[in-house]
Protein backbone atom coordinates (compact mmCIF):
# COMPACT_ATOMS: atom_id res chain seq x y z
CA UNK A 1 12.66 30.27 7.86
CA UNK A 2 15.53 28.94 9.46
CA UNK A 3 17.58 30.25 11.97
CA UNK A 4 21.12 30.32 11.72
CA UNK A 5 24.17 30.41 14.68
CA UNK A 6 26.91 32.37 14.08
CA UNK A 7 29.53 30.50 14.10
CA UNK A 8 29.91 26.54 14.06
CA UNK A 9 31.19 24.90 17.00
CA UNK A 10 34.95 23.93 17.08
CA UNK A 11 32.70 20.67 19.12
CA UNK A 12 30.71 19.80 16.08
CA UNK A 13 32.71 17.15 14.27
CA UNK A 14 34.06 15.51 17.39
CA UNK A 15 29.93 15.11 18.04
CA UNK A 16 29.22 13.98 14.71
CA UNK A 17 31.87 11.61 15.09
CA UNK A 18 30.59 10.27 18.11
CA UNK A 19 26.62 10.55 17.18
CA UNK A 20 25.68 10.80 13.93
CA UNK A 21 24.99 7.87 12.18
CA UNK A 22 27.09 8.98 8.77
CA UNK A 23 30.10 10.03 10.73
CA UNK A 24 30.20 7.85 13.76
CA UNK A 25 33.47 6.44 13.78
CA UNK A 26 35.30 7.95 11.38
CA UNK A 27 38.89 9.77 11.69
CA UNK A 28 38.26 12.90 13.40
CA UNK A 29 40.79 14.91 11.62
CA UNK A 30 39.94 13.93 8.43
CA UNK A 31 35.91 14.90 9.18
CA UNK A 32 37.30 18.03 10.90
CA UNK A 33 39.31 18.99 7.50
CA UNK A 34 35.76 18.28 5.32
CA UNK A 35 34.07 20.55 7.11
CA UNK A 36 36.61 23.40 8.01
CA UNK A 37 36.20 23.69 4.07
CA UNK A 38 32.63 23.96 3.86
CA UNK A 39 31.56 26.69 6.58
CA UNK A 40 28.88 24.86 7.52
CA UNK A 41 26.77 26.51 10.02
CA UNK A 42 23.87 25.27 12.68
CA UNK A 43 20.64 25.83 11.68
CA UNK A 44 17.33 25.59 13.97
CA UNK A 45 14.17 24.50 12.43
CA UNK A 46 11.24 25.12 14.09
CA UNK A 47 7.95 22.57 15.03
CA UNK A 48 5.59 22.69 12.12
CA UNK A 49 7.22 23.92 9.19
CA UNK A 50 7.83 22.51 5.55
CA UNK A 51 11.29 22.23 5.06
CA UNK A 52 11.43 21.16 1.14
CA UNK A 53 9.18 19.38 -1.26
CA UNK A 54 11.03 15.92 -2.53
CA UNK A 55 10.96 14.55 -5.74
CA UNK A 56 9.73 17.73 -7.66
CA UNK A 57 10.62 17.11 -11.46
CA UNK A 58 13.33 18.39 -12.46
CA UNK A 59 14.58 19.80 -8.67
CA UNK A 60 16.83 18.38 -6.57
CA UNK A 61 18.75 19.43 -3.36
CA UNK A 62 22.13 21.27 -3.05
CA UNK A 63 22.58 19.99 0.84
CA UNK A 64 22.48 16.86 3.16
CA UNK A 65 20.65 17.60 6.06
CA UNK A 66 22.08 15.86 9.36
CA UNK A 67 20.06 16.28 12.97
CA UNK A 68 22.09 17.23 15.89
CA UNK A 69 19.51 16.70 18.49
CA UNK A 70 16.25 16.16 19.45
CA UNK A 71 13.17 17.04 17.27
CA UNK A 72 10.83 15.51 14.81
CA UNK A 73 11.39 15.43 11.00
CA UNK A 74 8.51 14.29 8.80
CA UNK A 75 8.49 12.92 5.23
CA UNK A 76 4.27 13.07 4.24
CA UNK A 77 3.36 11.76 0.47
CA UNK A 78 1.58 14.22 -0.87
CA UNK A 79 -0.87 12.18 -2.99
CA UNK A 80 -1.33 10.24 0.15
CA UNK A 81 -0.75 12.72 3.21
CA UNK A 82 0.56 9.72 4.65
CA UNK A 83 4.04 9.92 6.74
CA UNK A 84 6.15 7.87 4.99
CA UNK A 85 9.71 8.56 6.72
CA UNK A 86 10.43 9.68 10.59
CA UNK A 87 13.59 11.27 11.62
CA UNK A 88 15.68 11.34 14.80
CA UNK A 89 18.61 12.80 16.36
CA UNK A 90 21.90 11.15 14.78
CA UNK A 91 20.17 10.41 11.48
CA UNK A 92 19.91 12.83 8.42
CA UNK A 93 17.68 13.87 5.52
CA UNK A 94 17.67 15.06 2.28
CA UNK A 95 20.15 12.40 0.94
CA UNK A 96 17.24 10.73 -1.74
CA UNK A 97 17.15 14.28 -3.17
CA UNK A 98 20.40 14.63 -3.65
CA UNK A 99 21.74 14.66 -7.60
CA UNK A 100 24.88 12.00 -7.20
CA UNK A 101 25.17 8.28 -6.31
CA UNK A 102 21.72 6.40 -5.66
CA UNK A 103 19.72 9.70 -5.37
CA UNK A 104 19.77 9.71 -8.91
CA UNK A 105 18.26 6.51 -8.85
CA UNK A 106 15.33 7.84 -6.03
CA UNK A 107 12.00 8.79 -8.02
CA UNK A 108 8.55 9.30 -5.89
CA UNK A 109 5.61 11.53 -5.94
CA UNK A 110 6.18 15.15 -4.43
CA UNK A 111 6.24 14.47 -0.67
CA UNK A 112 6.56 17.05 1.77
CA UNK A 113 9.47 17.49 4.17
CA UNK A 114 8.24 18.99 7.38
CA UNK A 115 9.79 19.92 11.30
CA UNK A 116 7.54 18.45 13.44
CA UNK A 117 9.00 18.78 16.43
CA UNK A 118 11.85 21.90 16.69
CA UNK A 119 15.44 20.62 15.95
CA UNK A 120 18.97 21.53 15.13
CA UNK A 121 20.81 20.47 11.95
CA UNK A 122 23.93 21.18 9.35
CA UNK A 123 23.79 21.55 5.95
CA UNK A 124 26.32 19.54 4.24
CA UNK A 125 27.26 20.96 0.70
CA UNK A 126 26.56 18.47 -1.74
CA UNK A 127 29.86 18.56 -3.21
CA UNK A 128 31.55 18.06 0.42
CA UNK A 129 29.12 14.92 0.73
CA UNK A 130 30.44 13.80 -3.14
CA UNK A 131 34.07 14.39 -2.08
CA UNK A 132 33.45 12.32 1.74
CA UNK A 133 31.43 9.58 -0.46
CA UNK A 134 34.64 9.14 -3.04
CA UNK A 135 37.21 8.74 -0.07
CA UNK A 136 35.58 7.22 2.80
CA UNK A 137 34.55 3.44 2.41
CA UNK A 138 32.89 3.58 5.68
CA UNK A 139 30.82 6.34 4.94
CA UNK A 140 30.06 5.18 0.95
CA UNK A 141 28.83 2.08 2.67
CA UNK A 142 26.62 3.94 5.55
CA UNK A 143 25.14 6.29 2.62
CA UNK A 144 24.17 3.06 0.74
CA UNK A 145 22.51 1.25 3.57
CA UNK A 146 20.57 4.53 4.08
CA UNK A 147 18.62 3.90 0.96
CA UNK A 148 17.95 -0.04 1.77
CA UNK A 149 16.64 1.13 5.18
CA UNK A 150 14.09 3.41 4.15
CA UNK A 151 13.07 0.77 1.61
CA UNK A 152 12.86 -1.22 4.92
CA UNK A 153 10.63 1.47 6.54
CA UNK A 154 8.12 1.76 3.73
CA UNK A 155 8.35 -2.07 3.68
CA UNK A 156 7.18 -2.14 7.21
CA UNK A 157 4.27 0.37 6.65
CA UNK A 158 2.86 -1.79 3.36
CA UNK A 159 2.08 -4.10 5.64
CA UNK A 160 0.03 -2.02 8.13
CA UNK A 161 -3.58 -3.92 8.17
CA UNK A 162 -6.45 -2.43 8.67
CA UNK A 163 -6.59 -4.07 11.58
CA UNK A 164 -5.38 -1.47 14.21
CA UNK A 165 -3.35 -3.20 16.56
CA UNK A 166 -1.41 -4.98 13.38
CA UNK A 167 -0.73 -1.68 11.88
CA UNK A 168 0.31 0.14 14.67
CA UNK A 169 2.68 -2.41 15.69
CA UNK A 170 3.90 -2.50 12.19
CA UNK A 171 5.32 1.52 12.49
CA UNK A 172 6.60 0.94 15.61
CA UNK A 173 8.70 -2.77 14.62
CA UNK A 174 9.49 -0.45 11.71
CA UNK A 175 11.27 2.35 14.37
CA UNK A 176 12.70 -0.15 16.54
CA UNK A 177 15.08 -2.14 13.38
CA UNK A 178 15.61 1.81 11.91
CA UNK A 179 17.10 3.34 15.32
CA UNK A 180 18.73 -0.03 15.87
CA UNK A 181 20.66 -0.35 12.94
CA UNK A 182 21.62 3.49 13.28
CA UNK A 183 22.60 2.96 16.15
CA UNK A 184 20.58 5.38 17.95
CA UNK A 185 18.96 3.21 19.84
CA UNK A 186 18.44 1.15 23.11
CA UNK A 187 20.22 3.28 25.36
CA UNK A 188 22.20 1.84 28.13
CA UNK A 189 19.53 0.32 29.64
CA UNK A 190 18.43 -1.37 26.85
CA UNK A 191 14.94 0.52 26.23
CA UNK A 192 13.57 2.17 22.87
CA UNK A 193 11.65 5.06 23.76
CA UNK A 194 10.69 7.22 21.16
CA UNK A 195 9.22 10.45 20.37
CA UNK A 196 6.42 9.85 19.22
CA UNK A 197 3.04 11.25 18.83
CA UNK A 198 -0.72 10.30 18.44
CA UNK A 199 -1.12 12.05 15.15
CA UNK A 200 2.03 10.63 13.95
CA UNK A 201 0.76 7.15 14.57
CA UNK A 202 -2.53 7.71 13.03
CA UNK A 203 -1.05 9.36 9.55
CA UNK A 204 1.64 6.70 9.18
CA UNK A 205 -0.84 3.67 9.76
CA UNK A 206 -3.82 5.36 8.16
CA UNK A 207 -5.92 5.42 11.53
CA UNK A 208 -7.59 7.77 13.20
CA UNK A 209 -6.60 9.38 16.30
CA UNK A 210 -9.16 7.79 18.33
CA UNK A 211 -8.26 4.28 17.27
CA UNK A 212 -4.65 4.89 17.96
CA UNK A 213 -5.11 6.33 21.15
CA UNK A 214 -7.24 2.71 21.71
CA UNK A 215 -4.46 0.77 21.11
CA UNK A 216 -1.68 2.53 22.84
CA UNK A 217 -4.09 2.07 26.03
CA UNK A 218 -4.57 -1.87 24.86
CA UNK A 219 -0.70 -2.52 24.22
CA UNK A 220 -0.46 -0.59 27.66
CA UNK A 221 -2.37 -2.89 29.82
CA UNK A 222 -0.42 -5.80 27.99
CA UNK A 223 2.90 -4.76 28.76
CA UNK A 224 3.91 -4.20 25.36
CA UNK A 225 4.96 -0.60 25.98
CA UNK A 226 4.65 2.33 28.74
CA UNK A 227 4.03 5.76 28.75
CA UNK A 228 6.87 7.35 30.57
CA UNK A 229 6.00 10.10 32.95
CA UNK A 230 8.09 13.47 33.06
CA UNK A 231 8.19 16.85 31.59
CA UNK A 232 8.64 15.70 27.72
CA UNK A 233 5.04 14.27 25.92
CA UNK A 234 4.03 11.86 23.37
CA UNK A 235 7.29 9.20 24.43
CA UNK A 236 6.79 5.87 23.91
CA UNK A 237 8.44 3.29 26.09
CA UNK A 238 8.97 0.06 24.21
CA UNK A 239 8.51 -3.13 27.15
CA UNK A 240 8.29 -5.99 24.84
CA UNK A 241 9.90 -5.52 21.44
CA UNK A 242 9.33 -9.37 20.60
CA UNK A 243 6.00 -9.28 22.01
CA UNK A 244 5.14 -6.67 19.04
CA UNK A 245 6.53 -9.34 16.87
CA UNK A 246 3.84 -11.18 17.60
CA UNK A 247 0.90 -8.17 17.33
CA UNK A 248 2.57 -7.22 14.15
CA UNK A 249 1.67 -11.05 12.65
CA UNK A 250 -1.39 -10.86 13.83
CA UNK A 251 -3.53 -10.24 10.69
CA UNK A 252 -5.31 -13.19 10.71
CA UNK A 253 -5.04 -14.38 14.32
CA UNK A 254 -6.16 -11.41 16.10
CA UNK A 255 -5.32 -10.23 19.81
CA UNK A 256 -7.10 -11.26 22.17
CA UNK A 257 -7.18 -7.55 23.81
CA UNK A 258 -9.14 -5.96 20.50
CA UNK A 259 -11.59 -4.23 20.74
CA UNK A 260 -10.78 -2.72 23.94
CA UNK A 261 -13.63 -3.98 26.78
């Protein structure tokens, strides 16, 4: 179960403002009225838990979901167990299950919604969300796009190969144009590192662990991406995101690094 704080912080729209995707932006005393009048409270979700099941007949949601910081949010097809969706800080959730605007629009098979790493997040009432949608352009237009980019992200996964290095470069040219046109992502520096582990990788591109774990250590010695070292595991440090452009057409030309020697 979830774990609520007991009070929301007088901080939290002036954050949202600043790093959430939805909000970023927007007039601070206008978000700051929406959500004086909704009580919203923080909620921690802890690593490995289901969350909600999406696109059960005839159920929807009652809340938008929006992360605060960092953590690990899952979408897994049921049918499938494949992960179909992957969440980060400044993004949100729960918005294709929601019974208004294009949600009603957003069929699928039963998919899981699961904390894979621990996180923080607000639960937007739905009709604070309707009544944000109806007077903000900017975020009516931000809520739209949000549909077209998971479209985007599934689009990206269809064409994982079964060639490993192809596939595996597809999920993470996938991540890279998602956190970029959140705006999430590069940092300062200009790097994309995300969170992001092995078994991750191998249930999004259909692989197994072994095989991913290959090609991390091939894309690695090709100075595609790094492994930063520190106290925080499973980051991936992206070197060459044009260089994966080039492993992620390579279905018929293959690598000259594959199978690992």
């Amino acid at each position: 179960m979830a774990k609520r704080s007991p009070a929301l912080s007088p901080a939290l729209p002036e954050r949202l403002v600043q790093e959430s995707y939805l909000f970023r932006g927007m007039d601070l005393p206008l978000v700051e009225d929406y959500l004086a009048s909704a009580e919203l409270k923080i909620e921690k979700l802890f690593s490995n838990r289901p969350i909600y099941t999406a696109f059960l007949p005839d159920q929807t949601l009652d809340s938008l979901y929006v992360m605060l910081d960092d953590g690990v949010v899952i979408t897994r097809s049921t049918p499938l167990d494949r992960i179909i969706a992957i969440n980060y800080a400044g993004s949100c959730f729960g918005w294709r299950s929601l019974p208004f605007s294009y949600g009603l629009a957003s069929k699928s098979f039963p998919c899981s919604v699961e904390v894979y790493k621990t996180t923080h997040v607000i639960k937007i009432p739905l009709a604070t969300v309707q009544q944000i949608y109806e007077n903000s352009e900017i975020f009516r237009e931000r809520y739209r796009f949000l549909f077209e980019l998971q479209q985007k992200f599934e689009y990206h996964l269809l064409n994982c190969s079964t060639y490993p290095p192809q596939a595996v470069a597809s999920l993470l040219r996938a991540l890279i144009y998602q956190e970029r046109e959140l705006g999430n992502q590069p940092d300062r520096q200009g790097n994309y590192i995300f969170d992001l582990p092995i078994d991750v990788i191998a249930r999004a591109c259909q692989l197994n662990q072994r095989t991913v774990e290959q090609v991390l250590k091939g894309m690695q010695k090709h100075h595609l991406i790094t492994i930063p070292k520190g106290e925080k595991e499973d980051l991936i440090q992206i070197l060459a995101p044009e260089g994966l452009k080039e492993v992620y057409s390579a279905t018929r030309e293959k690598v000259n690094w594959w199978p690992l020697k």
